[in-house]
Protein backbone atom coordinates (compact mmCIF):
# COMPACT_ATOMS: atom_id res chain seq x y z
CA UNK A 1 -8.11 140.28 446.96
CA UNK A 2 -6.85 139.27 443.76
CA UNK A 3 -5.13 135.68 442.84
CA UNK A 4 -3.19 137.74 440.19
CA UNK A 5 0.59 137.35 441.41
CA UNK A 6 2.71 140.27 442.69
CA UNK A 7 5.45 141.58 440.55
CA UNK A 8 7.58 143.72 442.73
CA UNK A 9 10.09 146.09 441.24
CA UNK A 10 14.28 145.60 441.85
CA UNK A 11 14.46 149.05 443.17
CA UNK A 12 12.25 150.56 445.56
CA UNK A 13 12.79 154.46 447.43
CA UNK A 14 12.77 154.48 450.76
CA UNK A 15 11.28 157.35 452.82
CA UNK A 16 13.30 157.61 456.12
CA UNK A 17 13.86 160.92 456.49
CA UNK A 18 10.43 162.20 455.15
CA UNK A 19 8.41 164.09 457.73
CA UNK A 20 11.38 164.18 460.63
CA UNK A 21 11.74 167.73 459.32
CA UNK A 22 8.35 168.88 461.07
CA UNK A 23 10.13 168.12 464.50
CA UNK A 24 13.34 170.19 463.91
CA UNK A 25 15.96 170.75 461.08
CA UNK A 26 15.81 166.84 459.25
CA UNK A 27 18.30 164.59 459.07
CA UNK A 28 21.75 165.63 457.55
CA UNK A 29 20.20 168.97 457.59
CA UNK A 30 18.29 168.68 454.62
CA UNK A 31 14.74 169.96 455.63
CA UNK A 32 12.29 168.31 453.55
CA UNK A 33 8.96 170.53 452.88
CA UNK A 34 5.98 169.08 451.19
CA UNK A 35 6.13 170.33 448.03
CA UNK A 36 9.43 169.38 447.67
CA UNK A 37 8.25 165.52 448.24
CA UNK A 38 5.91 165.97 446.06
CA UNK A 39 8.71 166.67 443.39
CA UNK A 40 10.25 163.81 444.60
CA UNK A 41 7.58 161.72 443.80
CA UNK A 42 6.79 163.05 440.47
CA UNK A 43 10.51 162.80 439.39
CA UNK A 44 10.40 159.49 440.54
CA UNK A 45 7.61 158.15 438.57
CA UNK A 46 8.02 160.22 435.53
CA UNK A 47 11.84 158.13 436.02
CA UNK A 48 9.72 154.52 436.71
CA UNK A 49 10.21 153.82 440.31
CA UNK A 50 6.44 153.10 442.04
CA UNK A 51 7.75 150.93 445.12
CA UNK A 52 7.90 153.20 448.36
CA UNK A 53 9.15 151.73 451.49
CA UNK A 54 8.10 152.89 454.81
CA UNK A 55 8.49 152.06 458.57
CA UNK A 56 6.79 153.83 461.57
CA UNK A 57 10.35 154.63 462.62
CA UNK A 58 11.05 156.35 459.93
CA UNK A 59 10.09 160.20 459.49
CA UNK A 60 10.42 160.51 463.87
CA UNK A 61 6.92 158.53 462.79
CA UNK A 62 5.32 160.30 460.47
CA UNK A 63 6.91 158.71 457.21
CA UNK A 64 3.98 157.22 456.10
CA UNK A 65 1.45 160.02 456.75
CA UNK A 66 3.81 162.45 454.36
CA UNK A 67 4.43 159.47 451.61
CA UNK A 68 0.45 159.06 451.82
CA UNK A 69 0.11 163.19 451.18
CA UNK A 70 2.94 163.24 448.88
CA UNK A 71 0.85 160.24 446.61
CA UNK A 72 -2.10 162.00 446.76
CA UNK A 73 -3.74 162.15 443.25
CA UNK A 74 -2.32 159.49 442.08
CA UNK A 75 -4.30 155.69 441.76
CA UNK A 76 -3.68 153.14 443.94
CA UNK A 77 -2.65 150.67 440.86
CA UNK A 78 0.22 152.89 440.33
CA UNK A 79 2.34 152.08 443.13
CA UNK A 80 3.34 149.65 446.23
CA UNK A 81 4.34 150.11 449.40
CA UNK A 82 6.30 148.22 451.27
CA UNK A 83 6.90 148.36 455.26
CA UNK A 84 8.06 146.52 458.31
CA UNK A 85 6.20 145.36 461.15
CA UNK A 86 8.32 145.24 464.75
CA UNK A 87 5.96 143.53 467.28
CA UNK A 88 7.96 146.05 470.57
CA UNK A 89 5.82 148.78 469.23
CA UNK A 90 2.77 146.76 467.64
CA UNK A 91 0.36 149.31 469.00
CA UNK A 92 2.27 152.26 467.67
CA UNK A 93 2.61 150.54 463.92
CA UNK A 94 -0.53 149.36 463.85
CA UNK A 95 -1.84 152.59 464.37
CA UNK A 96 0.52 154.67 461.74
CA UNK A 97 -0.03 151.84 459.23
CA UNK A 98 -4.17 152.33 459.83
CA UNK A 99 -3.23 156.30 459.35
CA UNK A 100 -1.06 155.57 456.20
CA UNK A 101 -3.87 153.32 454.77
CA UNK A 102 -6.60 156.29 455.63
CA UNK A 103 -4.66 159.18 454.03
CA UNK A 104 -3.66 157.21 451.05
CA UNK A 105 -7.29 155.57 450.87
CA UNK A 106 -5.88 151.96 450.71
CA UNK A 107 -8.42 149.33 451.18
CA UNK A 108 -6.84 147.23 453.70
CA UNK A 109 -8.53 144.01 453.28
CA UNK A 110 -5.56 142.87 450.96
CA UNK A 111 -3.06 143.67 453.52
CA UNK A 112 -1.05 140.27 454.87
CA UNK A 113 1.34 139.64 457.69
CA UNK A 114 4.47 137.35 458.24
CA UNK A 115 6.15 137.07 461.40
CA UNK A 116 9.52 135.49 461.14
């Protein structure tokens, strides 16, 4: 843990759609395949944008696990990630947020949460 404090950027990408297109034809039929994230990402950074938000909703669940993929390579200093916690399905998140933090070799001691 660091006592350095968190700048967060204005605009972040969101990944809702990424990974629905395993289950079927993606959301306003735009299949997304994995290399094509991956393009996504690079434009994305080579444009400045290194805040990715997720949500174990998103992606029919698997958002995070393809966002984690699509960042591979890439250090852990270089981007955030931001996601959202709904305590209905705490079991379910929990487990996709342990995945996310596995595939995208996050240490998760850092991690916090707020309930509001």
């Amino acid at each position: 843990m660091t006592n350095k404090a968190l700048t967060v950027p204005a605009v972040a990408l969101g990944t809702w759609a990424w990974g629905d297109s395993e289950a079927g034809d993606g959301y306003f039929g735009s299949p997304l395949s994995e290399s094509g994230l991956r393009e996504v990402v690079e434009k994305a950074r080579s444009n400045g944008l290194t805040l990715w938000d997720t949500a174990v909703a998103y992606g029919m669940g698997r958002s995070g696990t393809v966002l984690a993929q699509a960042l591979t390579g890439h250090h852990r200093s270089e981007y955030q990630l931001s996601t959202k916690f709904t305590p209905q399905i705490a079991g379910e998140e929990i487990a996709e947020l342990e995945a996310l933090a596995d595939a995208a070799d996050i240490d998760t001691r850092g991690w916090w949460e707020h309930e509001m």
